[in-house]
PDB file of N, CA and C in Angstrom:
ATOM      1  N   UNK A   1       0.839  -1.175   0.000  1.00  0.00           N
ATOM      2  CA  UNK A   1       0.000   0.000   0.000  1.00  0.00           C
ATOM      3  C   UNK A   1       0.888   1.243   0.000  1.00  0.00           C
ATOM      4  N   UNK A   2       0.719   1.936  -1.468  1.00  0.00           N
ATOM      5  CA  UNK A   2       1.675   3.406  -1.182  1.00  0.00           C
ATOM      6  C   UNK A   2       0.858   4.484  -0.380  1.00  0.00           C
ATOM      7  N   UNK A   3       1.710   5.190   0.307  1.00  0.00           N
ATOM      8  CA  UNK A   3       1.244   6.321   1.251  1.00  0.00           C
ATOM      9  C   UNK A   3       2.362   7.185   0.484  1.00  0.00           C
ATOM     10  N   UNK A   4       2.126   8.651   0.658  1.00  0.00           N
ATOM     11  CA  UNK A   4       2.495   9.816  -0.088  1.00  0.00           C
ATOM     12  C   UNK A   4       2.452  10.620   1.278  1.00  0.00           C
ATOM     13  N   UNK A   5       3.690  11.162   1.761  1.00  0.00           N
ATOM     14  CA  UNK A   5       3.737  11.956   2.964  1.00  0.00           C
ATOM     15  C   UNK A   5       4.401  13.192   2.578  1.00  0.00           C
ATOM     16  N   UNK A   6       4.695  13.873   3.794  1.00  0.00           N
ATOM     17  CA  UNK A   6       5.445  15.092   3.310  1.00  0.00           C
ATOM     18  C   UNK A   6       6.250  15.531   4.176  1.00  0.00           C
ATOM     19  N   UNK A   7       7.863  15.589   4.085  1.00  0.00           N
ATOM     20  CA  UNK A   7       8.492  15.659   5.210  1.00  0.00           C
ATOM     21  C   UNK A   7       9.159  16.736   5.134  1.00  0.00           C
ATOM     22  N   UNK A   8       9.435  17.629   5.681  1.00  0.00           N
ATOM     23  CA  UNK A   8      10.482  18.944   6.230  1.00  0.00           C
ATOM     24  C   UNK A   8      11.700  18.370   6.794  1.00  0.00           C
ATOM     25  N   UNK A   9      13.173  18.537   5.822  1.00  0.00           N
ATOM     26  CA  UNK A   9      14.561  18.380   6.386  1.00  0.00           C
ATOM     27  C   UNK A   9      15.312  18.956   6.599  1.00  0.00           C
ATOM     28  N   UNK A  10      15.557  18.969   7.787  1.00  0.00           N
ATOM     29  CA  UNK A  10      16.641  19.766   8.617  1.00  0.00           C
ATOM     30  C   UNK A  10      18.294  18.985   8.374  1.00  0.00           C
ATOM     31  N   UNK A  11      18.716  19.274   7.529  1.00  0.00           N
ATOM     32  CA  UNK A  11      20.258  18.744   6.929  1.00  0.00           C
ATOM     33  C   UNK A  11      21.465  19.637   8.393  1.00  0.00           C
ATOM     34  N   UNK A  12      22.439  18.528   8.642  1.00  0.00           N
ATOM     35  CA  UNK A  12      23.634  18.810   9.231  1.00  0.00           C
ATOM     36  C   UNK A  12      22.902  19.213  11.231  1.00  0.00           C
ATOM     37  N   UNK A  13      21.755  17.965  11.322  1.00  0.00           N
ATOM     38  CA  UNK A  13      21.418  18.156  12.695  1.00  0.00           C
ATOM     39  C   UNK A  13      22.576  17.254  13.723  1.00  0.00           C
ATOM     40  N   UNK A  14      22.258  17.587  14.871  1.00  0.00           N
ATOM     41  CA  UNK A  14      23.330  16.863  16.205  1.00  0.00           C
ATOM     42  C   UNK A  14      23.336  15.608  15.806  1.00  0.00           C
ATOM     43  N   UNK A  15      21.691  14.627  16.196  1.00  0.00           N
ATOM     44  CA  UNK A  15      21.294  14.178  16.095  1.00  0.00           C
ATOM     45  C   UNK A  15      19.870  13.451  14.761  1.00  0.00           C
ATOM     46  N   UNK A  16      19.888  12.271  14.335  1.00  0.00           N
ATOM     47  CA  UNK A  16      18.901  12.047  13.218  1.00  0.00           C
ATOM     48  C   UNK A  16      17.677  11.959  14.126  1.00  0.00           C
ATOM     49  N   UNK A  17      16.798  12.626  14.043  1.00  0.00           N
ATOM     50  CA  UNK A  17      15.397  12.675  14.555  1.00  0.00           C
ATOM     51  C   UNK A  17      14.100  12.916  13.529  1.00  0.00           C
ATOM     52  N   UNK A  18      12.828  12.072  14.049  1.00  0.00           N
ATOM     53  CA  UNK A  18      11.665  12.291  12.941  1.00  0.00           C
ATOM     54  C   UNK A  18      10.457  12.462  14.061  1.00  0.00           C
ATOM     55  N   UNK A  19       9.679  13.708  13.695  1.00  0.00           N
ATOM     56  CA  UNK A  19       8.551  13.697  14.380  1.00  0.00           C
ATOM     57  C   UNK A  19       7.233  14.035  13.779  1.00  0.00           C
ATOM     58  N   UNK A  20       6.064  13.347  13.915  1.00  0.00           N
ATOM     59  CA  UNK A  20       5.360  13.495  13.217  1.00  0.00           C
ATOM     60  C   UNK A  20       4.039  14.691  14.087  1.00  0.00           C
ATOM     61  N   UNK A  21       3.936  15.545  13.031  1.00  0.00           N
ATOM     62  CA  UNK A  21       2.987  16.939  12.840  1.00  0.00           C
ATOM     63  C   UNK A  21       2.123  17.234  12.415  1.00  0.00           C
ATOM     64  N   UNK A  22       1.824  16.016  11.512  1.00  0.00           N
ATOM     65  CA  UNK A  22       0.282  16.367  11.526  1.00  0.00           C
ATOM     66  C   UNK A  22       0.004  14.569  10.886  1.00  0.00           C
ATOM     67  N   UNK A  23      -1.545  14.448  10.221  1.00  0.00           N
ATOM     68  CA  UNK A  23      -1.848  13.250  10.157  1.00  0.00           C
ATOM     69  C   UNK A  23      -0.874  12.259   8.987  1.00  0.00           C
ATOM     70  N   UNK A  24      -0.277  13.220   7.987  1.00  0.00           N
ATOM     71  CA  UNK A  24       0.702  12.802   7.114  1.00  0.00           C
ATOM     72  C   UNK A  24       1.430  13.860   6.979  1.00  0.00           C
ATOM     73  N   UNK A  25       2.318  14.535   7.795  1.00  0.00           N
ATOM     74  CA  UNK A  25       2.971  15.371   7.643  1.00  0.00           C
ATOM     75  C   UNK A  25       4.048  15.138   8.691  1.00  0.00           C
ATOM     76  N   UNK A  26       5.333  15.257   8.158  1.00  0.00           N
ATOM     77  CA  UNK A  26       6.561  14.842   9.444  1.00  0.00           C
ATOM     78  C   UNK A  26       7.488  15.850   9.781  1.00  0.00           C
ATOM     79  N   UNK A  27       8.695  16.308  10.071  1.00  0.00           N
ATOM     80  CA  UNK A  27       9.718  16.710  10.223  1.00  0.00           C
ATOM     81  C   UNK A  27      10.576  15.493  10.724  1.00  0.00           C
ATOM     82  N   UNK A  28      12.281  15.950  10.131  1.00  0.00           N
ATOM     83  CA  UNK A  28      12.664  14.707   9.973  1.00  0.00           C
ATOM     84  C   UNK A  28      14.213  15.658  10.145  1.00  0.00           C
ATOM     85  N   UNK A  29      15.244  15.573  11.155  1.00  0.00           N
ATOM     86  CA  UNK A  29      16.447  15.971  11.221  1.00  0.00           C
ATOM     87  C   UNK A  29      17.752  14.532  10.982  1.00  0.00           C
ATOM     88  N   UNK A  30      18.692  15.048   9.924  1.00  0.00           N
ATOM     89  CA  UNK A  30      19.635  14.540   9.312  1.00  0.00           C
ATOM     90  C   UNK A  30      20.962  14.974   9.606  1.00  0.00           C
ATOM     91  N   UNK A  31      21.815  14.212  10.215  1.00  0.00           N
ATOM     92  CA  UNK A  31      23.058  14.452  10.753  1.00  0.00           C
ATOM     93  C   UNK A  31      24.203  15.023   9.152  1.00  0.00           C
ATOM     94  N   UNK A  32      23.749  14.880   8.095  1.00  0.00           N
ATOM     95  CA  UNK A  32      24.153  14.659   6.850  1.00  0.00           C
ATOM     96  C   UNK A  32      24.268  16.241   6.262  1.00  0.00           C
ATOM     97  N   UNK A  33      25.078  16.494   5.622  1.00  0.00           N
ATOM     98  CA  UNK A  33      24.806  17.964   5.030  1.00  0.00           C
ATOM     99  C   UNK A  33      23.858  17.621   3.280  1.00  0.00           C
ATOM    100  N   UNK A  34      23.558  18.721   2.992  1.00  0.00           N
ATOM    101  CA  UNK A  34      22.839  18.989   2.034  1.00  0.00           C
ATOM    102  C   UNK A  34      23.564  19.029   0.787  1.00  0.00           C
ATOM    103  N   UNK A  35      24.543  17.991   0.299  1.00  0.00           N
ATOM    104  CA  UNK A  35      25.318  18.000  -0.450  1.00  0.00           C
ATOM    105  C   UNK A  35      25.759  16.640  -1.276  1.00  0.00           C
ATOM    106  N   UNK A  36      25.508  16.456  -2.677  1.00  0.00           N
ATOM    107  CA  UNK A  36      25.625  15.583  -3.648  1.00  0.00           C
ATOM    108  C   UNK A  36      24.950  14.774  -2.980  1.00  0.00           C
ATOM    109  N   UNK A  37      23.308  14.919  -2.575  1.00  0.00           N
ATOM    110  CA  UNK A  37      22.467  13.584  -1.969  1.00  0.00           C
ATOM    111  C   UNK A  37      22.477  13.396  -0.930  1.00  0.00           C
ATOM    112  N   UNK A  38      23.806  13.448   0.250  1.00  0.00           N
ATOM    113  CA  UNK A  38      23.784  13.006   0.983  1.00  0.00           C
ATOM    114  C   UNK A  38      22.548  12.934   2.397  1.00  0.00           C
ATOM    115  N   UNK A  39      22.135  14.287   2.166  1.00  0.00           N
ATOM    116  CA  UNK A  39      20.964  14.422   3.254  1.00  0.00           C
ATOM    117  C   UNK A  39      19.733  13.342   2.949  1.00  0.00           C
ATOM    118  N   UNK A  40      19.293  13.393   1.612  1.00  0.00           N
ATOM    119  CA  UNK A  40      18.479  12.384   0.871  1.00  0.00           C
ATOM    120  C   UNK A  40      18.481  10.735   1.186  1.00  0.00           C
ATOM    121  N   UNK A  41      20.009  10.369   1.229  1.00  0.00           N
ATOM    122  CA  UNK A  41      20.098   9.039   1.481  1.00  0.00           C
ATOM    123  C   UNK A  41      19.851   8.976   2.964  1.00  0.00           C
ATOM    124  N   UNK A  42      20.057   9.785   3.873  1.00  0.00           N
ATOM    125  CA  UNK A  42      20.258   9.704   4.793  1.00  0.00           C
ATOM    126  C   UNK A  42      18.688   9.837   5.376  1.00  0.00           C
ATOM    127  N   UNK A  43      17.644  10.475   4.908  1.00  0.00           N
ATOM    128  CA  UNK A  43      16.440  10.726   5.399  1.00  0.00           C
ATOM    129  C   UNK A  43      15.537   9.606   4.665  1.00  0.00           C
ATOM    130  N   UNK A  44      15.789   8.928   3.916  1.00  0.00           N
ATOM    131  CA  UNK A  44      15.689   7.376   3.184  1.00  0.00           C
ATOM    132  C   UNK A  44      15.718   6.644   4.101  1.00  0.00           C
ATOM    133  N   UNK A  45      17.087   6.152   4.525  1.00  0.00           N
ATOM    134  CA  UNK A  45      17.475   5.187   5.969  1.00  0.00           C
ATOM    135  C   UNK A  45      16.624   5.651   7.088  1.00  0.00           C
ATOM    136  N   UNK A  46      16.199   7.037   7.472  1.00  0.00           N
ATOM    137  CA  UNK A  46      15.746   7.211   8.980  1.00  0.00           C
ATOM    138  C   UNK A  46      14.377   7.012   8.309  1.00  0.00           C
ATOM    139  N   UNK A  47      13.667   6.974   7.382  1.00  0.00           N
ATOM    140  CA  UNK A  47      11.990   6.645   7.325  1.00  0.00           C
ATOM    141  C   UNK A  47      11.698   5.217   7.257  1.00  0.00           C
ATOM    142  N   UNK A  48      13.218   4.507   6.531  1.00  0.00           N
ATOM    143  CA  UNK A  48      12.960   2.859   6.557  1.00  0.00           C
ATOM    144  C   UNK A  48      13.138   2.543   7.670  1.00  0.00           C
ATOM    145  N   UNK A  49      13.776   3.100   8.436  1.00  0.00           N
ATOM    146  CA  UNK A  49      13.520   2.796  10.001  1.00  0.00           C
ATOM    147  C   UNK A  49      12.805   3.221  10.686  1.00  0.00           C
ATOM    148  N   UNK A  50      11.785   4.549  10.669  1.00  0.00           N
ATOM    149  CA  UNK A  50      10.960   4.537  11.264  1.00  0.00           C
ATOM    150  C   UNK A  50       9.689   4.186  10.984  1.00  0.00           C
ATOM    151  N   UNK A  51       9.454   3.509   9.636  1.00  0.00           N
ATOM    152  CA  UNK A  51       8.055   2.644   9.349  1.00  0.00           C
ATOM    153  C   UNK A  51       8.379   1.324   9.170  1.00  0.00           C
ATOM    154  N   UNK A  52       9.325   0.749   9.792  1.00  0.00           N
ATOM    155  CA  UNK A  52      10.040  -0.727   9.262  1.00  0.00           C
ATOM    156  C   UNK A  52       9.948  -1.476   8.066  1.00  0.00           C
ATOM    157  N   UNK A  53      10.336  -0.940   7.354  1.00  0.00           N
ATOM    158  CA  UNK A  53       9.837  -0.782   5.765  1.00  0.00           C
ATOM    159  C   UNK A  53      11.696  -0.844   5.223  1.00  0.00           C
ATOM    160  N   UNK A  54      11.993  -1.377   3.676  1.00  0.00           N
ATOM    161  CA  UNK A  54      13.422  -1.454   3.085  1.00  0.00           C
ATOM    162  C   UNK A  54      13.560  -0.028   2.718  1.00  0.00           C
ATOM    163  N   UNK A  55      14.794   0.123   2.186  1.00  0.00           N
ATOM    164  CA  UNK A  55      15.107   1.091   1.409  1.00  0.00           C
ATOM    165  C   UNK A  55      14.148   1.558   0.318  1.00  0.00           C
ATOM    166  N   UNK A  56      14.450   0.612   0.021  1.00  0.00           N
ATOM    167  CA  UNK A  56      14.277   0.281  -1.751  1.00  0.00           C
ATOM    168  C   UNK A  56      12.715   0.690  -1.895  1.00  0.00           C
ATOM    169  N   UNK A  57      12.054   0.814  -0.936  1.00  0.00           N
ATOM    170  CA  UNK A  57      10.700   0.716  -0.798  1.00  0.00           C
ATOM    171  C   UNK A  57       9.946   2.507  -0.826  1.00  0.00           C
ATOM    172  N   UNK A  58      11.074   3.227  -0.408  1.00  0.00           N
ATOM    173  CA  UNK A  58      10.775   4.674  -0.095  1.00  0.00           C
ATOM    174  C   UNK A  58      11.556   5.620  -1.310  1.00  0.00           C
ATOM    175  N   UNK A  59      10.583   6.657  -2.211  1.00  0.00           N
ATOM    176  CA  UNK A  59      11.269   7.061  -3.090  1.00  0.00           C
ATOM    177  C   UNK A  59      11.012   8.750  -3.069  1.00  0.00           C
ATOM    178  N   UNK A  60      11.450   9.240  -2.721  1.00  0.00           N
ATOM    179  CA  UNK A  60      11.481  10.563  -2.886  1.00  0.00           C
ATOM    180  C   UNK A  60      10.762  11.512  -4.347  1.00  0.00           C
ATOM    181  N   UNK A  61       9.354  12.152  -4.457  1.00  0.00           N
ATOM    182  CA  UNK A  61       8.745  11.955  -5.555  1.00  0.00           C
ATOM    183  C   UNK A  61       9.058  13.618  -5.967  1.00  0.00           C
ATOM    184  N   UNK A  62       8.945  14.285  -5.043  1.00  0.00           N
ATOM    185  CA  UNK A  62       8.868  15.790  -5.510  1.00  0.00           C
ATOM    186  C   UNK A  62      10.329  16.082  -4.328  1.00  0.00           C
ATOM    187  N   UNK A  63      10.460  17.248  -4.520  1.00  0.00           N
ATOM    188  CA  UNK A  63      11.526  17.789  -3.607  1.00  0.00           C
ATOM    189  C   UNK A  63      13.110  17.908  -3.353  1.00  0.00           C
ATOM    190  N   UNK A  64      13.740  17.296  -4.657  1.00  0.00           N
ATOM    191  CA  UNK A  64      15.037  16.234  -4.294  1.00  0.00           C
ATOM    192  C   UNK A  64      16.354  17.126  -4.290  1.00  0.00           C
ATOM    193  N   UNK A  65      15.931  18.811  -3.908  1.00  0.00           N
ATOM    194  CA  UNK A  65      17.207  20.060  -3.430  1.00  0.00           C
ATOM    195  C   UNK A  65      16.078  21.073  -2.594  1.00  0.00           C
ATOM    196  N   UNK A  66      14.828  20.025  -2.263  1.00  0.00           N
ATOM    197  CA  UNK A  66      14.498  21.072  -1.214  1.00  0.00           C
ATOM    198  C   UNK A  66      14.290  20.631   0.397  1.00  0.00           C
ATOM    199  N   UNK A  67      13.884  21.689   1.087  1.00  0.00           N
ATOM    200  CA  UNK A  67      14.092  21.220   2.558  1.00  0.00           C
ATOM    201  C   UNK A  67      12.221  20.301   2.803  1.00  0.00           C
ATOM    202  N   UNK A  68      11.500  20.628   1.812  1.00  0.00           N
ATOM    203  CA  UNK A  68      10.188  20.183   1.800  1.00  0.00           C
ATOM    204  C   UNK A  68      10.160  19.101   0.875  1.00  0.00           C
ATOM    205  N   UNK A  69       9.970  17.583   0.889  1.00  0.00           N
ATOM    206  CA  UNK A  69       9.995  16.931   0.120  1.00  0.00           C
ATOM    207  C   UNK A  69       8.538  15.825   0.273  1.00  0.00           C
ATOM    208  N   UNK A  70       8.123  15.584  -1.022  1.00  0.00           N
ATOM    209  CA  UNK A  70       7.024  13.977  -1.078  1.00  0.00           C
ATOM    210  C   UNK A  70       7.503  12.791  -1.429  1.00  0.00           C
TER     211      UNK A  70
END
């Protein structure tokens, strides 16, 4: 079952943290800077871990140089 969310990333945080804000709406902090992907892969890994779900499974549809992404 695809779900379509919408997450706000905070690139180059202390800590990787995800909190959810509204009924499909998240914020999501990335230890990763905002540079050649890296924040991207990195907010990939923290959603497959926080819906126990693969990688491979989560694709980034809109957003992929912004801090607002689907």
């Amino acid at each position: 079952m695809a779900r379509r969310i919408s997450v706000t990333v905070q690139p180059n945080a202390r800590s990787a943290t995800i909190a959810k804000i509204g009924e499909r709406e998240f914020r999501a902090a990335v230890g990763e800077p905002a540079r050649d992907g890296k924040a991207n892969r990195a907010l990939i890994e923290l959603l497959a871990r926080h819906f126990g779900i693969a990688k491979s499974a989560i694709k980034i549809i809109r957003g992929h140089s912004s801090r607002r992404k689907i």
